[in-house]
C-alpha atoms as a PDB file:
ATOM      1  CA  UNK A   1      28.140   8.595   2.264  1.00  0.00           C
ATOM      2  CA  UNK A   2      27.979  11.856   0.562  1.00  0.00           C
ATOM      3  CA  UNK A   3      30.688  14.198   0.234  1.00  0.00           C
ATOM      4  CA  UNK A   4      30.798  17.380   3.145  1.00  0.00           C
ATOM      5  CA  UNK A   5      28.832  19.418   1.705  1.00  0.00           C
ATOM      6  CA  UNK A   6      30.115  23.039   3.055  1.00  0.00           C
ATOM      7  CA  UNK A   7      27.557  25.950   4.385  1.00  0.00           C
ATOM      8  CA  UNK A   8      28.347  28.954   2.645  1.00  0.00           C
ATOM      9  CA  UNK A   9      28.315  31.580   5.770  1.00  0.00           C
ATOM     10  CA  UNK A  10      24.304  30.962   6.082  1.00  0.00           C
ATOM     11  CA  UNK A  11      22.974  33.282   9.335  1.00  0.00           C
ATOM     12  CA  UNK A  12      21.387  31.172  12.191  1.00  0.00           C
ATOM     13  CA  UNK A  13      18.334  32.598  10.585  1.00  0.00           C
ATOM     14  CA  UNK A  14      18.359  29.795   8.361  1.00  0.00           C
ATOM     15  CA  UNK A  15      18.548  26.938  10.326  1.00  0.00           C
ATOM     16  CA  UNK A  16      15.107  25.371  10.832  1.00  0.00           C
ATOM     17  CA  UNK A  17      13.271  23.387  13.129  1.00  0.00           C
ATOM     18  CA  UNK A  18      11.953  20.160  11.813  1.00  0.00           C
ATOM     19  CA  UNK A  19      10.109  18.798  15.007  1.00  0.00           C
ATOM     20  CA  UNK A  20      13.176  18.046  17.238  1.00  0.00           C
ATOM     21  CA  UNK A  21      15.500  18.422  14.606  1.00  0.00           C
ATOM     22  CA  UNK A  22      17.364  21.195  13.135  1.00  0.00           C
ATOM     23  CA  UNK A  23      17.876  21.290   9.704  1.00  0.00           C
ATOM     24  CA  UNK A  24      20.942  23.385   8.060  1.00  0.00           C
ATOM     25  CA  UNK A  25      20.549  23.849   4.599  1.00  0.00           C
ATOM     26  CA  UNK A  26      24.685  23.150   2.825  1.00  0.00           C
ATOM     27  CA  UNK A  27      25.432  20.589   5.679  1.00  0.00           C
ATOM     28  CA  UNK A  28      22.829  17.929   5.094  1.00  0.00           C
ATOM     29  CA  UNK A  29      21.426  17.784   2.041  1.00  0.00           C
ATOM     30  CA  UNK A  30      17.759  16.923   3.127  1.00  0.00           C
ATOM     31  CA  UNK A  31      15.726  15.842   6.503  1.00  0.00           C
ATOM     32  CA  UNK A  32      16.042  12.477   6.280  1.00  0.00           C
ATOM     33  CA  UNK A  33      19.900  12.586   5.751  1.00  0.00           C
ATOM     34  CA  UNK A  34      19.874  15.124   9.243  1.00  0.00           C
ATOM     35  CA  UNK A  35      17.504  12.438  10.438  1.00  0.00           C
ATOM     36  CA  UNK A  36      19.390   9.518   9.882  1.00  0.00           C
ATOM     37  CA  UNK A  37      22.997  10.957  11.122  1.00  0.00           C
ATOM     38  CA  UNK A  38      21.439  12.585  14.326  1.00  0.00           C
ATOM     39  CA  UNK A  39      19.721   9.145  14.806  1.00  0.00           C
ATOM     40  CA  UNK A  40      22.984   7.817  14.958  1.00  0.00           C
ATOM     41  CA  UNK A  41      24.035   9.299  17.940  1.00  0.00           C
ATOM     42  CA  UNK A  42      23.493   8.828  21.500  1.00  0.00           C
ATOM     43  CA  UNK A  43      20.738  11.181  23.218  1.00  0.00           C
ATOM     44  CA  UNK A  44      23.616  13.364  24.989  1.00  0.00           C
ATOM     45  CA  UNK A  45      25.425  14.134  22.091  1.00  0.00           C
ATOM     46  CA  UNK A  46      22.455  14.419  19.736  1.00  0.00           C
ATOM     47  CA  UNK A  47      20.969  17.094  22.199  1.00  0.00           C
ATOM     48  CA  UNK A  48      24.397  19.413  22.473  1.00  0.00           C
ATOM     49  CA  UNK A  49      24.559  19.321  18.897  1.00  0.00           C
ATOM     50  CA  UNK A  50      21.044  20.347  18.015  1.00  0.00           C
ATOM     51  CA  UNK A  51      21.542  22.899  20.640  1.00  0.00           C
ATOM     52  CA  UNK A  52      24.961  24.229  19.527  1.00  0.00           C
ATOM     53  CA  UNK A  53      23.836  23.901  15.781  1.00  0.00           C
ATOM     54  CA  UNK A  54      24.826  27.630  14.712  1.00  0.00           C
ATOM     55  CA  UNK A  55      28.174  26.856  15.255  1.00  0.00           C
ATOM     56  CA  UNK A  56      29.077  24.720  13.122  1.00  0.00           C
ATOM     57  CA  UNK A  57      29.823  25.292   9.356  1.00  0.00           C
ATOM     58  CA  UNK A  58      30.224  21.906   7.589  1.00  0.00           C
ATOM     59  CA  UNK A  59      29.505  18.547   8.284  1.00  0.00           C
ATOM     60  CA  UNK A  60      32.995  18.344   9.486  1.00  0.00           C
ATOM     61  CA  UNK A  61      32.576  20.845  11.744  1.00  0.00           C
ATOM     62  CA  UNK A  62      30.205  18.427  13.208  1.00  0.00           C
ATOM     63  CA  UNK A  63      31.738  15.567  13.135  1.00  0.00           C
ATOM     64  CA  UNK A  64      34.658  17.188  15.007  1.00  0.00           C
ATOM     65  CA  UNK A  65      32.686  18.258  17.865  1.00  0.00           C
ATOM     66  CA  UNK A  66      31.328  15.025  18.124  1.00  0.00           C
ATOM     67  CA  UNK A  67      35.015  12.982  18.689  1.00  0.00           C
ATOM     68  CA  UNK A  68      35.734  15.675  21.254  1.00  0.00           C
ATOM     69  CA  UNK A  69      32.666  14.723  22.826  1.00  0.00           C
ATOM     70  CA  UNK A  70      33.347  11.024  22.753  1.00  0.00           C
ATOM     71  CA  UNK A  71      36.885  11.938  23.957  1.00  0.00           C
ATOM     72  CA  UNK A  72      38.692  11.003  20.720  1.00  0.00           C
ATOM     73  CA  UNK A  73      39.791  13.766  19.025  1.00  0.00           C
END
């Protein structure tokens, strides 16, 4: 796995939509690494974190949110 990568303060104006996925350039590194970890989760939690994308600020930040969702963190 590749180290978190952090987002340096990038507006919401940069995320972008890649068909159903959201892309943040500083957390993933490309689409197919968004691809492949949002592919890993289950439809629920994929969907609230595409949807809740601007809030997060690394990879971490992500990964965070999604323990809380899955009720371990």
């Amino acid at each position: 796995m590749n180290p978190i990568t952090q987002n340096i303060g990038l507006p919401s104006s940069s995320i972008q939509p890649n068909n159903d996925v959201v892309f943040v350039p500083g957390i993933f590194a490309s689409y197919e690494e968004v691809n492949d970890y949002l592919s890993s989760l289950d439809s629920d939690t994929r969907d609230y974190v595409i949807k809740h994308t601007s809030e997060f600020r690394s990879r971490a930040d992500i990964i965070d949110c999604v323990n809380k969702l899955h009720g371990e963190g």
